[in-house]
N, C-alpha and C. Protein backbone atom coordinates (compact mmCIF):
# COMPACT_ATOMS: atom_id res chain seq x y z
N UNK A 1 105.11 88.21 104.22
CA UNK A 1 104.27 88.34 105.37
C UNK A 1 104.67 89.59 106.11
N UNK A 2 103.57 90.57 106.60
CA UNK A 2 103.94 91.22 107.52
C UNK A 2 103.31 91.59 108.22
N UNK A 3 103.51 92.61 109.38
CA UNK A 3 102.82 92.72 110.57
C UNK A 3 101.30 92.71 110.81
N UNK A 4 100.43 92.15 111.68
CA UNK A 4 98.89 92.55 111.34
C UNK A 4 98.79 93.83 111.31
N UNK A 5 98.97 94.84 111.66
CA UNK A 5 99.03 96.49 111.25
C UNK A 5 99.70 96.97 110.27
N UNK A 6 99.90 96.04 109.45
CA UNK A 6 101.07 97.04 108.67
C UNK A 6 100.58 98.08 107.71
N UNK A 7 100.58 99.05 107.05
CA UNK A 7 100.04 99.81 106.57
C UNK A 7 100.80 100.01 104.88
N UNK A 8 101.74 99.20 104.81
CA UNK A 8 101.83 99.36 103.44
C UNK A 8 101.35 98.51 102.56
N UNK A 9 101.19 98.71 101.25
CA UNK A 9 99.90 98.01 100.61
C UNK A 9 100.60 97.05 99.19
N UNK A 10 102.31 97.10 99.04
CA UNK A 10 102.70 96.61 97.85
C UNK A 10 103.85 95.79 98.83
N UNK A 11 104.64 94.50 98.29
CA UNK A 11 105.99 94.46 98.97
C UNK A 11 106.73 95.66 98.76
N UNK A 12 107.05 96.10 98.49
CA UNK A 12 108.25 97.15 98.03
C UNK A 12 108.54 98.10 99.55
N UNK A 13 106.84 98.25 99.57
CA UNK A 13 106.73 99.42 100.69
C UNK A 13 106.83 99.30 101.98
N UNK A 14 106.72 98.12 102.04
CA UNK A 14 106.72 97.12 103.32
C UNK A 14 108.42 97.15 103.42
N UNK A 15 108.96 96.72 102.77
CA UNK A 15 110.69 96.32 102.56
C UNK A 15 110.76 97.89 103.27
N UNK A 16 110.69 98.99 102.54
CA UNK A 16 111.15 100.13 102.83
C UNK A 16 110.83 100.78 104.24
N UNK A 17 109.77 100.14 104.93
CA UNK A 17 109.18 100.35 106.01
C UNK A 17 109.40 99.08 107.16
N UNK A 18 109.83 98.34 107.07
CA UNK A 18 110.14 97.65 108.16
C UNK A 18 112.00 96.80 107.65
N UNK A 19 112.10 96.23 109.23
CA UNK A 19 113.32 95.83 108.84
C UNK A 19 112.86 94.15 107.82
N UNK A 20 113.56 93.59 107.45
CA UNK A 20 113.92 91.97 106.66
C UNK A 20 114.29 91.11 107.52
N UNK A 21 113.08 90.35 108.23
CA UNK A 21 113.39 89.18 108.81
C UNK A 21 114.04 87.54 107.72
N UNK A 22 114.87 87.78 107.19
CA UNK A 22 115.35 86.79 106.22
C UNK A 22 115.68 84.98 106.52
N UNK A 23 114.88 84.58 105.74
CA UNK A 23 114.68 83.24 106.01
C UNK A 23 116.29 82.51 105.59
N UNK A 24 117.25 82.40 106.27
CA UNK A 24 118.49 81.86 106.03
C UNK A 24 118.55 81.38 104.81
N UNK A 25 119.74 81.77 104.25
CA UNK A 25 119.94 81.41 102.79
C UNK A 25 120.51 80.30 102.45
N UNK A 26 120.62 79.56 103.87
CA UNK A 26 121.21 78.15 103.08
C UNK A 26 120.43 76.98 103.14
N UNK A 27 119.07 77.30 103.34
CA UNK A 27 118.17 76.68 102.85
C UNK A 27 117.74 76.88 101.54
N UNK A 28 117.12 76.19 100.73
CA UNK A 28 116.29 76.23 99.03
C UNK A 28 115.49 77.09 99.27
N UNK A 29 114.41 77.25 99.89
CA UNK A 29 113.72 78.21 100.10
C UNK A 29 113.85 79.47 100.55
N UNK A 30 115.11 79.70 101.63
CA UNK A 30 115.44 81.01 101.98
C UNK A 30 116.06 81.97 100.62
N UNK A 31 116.89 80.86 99.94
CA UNK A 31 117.93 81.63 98.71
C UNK A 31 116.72 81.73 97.87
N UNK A 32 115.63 81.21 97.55
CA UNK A 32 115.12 81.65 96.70
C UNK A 32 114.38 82.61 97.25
N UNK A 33 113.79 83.21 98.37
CA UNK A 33 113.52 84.50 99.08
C UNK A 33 114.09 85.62 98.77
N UNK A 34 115.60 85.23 99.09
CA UNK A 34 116.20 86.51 99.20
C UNK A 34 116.73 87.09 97.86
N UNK A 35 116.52 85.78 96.94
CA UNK A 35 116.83 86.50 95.47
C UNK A 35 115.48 87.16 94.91
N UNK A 36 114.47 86.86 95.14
CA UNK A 36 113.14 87.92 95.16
C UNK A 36 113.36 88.70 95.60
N UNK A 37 113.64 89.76 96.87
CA UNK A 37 114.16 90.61 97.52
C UNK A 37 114.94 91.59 97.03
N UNK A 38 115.85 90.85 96.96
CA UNK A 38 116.89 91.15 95.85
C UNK A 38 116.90 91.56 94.78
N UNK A 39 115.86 91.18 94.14
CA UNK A 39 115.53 92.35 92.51
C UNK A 39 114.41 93.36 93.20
N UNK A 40 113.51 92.93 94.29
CA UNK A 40 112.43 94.17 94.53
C UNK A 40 113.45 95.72 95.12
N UNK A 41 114.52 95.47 96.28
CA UNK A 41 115.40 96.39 96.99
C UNK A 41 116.44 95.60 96.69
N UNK A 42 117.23 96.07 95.63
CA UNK A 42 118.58 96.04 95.39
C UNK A 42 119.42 96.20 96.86
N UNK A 43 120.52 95.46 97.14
CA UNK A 43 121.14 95.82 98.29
C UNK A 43 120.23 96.00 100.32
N UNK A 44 119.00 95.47 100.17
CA UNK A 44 118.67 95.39 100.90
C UNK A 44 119.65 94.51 102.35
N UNK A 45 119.13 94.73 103.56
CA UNK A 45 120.29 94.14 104.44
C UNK A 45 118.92 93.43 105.39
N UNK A 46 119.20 92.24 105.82
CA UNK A 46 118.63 91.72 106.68
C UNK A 46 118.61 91.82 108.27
N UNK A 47 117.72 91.83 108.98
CA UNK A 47 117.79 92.39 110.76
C UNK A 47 118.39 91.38 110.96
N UNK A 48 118.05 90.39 110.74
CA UNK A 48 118.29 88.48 111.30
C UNK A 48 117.92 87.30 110.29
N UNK A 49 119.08 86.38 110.28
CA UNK A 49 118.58 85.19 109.22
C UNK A 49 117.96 84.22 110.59
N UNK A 50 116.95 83.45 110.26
CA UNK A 50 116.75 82.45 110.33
C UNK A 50 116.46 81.32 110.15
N UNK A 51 116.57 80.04 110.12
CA UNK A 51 116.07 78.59 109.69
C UNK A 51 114.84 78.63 109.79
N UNK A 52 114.08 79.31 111.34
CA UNK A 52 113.05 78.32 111.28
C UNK A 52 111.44 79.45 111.09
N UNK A 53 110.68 78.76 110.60
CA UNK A 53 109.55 79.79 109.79
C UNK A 53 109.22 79.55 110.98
N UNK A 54 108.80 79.28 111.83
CA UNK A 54 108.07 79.37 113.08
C UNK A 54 108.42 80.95 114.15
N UNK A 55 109.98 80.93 113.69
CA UNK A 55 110.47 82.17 114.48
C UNK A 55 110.31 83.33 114.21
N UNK A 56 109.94 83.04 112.63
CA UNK A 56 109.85 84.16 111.95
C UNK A 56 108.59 84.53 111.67
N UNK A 57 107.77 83.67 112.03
CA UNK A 57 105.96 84.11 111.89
C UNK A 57 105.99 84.68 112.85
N UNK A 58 106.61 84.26 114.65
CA UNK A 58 106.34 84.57 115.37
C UNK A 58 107.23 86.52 115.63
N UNK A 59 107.70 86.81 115.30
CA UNK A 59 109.00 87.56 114.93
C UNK A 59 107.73 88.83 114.14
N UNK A 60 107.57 88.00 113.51
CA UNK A 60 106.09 89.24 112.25
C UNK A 60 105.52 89.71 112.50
N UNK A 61 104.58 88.69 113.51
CA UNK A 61 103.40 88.87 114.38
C UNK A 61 103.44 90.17 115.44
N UNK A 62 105.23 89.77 115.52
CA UNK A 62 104.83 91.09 117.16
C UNK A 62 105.79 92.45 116.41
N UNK A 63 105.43 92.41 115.39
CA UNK A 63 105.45 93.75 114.48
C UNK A 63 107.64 94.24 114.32
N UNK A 64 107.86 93.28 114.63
CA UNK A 64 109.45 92.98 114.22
C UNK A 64 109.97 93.24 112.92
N UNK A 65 109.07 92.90 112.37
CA UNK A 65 109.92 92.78 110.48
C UNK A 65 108.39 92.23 110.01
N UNK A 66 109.31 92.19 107.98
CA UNK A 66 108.34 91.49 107.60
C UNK A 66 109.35 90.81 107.04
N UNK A 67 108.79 89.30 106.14
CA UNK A 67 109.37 88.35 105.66
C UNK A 67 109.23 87.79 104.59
N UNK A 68 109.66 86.69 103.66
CA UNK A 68 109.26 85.92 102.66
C UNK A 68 110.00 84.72 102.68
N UNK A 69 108.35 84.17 103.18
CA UNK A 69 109.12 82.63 103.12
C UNK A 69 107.53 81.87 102.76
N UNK A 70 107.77 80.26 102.49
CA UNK A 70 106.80 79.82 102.15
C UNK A 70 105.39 79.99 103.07
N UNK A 71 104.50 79.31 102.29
CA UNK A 71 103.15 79.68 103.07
C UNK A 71 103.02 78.49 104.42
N UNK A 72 102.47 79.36 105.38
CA UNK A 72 102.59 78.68 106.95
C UNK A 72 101.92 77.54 107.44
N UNK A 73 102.09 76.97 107.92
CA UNK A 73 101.11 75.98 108.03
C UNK A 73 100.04 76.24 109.05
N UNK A 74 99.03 75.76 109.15
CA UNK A 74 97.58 75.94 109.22
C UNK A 74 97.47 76.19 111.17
N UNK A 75 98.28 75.29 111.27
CA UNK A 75 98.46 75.65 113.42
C UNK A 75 99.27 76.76 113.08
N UNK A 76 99.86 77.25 112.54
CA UNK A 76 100.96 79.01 112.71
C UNK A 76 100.07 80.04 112.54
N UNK A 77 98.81 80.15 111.43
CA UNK A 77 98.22 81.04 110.93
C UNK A 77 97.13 80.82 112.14
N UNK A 78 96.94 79.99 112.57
CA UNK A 78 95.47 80.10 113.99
C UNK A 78 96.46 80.52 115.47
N UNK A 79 97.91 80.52 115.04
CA UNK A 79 98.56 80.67 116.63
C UNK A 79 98.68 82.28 116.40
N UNK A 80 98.82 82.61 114.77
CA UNK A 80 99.82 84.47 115.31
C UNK A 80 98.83 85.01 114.56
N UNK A 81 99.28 86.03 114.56
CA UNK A 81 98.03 87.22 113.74
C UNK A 81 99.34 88.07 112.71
N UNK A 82 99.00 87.49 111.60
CA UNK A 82 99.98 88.47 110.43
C UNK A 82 99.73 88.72 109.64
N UNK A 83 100.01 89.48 108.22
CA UNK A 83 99.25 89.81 106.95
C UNK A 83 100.06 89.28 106.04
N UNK A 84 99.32 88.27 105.71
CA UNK A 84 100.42 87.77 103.94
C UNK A 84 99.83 89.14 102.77
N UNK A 85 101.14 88.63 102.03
CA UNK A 85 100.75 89.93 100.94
C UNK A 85 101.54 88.97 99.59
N UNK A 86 100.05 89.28 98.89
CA UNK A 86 100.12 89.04 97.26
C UNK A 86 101.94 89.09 97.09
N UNK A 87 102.52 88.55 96.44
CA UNK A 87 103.55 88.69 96.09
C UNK A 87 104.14 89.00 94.39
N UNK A 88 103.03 88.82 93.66
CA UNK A 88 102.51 89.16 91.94
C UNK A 88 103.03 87.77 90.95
N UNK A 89 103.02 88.48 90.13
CA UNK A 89 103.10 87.12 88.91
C UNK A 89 104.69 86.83 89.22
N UNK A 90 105.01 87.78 89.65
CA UNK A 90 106.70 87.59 89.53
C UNK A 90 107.12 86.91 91.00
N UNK A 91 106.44 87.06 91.65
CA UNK A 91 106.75 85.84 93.26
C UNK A 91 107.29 84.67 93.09
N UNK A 92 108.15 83.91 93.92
CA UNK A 92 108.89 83.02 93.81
C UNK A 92 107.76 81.92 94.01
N UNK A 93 107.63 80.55 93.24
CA UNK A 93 107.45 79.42 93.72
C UNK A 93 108.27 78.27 93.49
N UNK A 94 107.61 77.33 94.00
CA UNK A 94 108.41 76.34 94.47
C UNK A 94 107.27 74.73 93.85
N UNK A 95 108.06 73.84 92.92
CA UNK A 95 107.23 73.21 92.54
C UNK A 95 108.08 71.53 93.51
N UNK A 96 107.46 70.85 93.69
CA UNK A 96 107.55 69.31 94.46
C UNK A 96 106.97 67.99 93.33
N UNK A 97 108.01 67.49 93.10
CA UNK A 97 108.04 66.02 92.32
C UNK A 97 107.87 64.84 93.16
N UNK A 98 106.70 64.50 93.05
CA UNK A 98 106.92 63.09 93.98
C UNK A 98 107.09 61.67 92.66
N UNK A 99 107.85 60.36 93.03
CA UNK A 99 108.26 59.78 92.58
C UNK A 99 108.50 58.24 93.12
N UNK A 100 107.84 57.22 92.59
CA UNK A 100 107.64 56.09 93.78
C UNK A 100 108.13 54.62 92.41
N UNK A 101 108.31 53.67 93.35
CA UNK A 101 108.50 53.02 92.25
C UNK A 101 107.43 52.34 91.71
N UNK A 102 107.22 51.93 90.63
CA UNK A 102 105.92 51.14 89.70
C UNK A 102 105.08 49.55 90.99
N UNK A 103 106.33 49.46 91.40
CA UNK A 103 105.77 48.23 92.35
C UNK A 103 105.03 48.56 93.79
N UNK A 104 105.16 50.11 93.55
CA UNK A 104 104.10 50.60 94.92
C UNK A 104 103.21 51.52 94.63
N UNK A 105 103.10 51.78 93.34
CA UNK A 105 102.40 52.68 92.56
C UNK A 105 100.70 52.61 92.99
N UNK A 106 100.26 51.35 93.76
CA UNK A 106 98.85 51.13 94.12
C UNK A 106 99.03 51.00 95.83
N UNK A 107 100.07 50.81 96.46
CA UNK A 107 99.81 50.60 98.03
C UNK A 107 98.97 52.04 98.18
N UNK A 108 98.39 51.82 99.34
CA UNK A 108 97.23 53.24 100.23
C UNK A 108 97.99 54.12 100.43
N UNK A 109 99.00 53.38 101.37
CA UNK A 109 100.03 54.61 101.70
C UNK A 109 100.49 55.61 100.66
N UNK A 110 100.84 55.33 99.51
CA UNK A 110 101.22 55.79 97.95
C UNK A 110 100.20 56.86 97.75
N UNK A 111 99.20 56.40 97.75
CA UNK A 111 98.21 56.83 97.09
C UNK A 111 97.38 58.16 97.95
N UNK A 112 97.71 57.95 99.78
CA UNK A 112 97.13 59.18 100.41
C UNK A 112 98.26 60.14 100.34
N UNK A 113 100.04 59.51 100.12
CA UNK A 113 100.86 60.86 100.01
C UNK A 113 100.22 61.46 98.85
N UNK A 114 100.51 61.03 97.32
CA UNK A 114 99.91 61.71 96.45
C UNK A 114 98.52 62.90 96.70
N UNK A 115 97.61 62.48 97.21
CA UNK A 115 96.68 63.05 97.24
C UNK A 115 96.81 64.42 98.29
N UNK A 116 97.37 64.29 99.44
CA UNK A 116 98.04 65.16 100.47
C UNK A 116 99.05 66.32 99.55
N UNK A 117 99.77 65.80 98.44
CA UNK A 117 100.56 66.84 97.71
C UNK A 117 99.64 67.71 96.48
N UNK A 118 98.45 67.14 96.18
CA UNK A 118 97.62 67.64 95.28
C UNK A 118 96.76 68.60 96.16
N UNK A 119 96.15 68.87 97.97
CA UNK A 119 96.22 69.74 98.30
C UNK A 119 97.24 71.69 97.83
């Protein structure tokens, strides 16, 4: 993600043009950020880690850095104004196993999480 003005058009250029708002690495998702990062700018250095994606959308928005962290949720993207950017075939994802036991395999509740994760 980076600034709504930003003017560079690949990650790479963006990295080289703004500072690395870095999503703390001791989260699953931050370490897998910063090891993307990490092969795009070897030795890159971060302005600030943080936990929380909220700080860091908000952090983007007012042309601070740019970032990589998962995609925002739907009240963040109507609260700030920022530019996600393609990240390519080689972008980090993140896959989610859900797992219930056979004896709840039909309750509603079961059945609207499932459907909520297939979003």
């Amino acid at each position: 993600m980076a600034p709504p003005d930003a003017t560079g058009g690949t990650v790479q250029e963006l990295l080289r043009q703004y500072d690395w708002i870095r999503f703390d690495r001791t989260s699953t998702g931050g370490m897998i950020a910063a090891q993307f990062v990490e092969r795009l700018q070897p030795r890159m250095r971060a302005r600030i880690d943080l936990l929380s994606s909220h700080a860091i959308v908000a952090m983007v928005s007012a042309g601070l850095g740019v970032s990589v962290i998962p995609q925002p949720y739907e009240p963040l993207r109507r609260a700030y104004a920022f530019r996600e950017v393609d990240l390519g075939r080689k972008g980090p994802t993140r896959q989610v196993a859900f797992v219930c036991r056979q004896a709840d395999k039909d309750k509603r509740s079961i059945g609207a999480l499932q459907e909520a994760f297939r979003l």
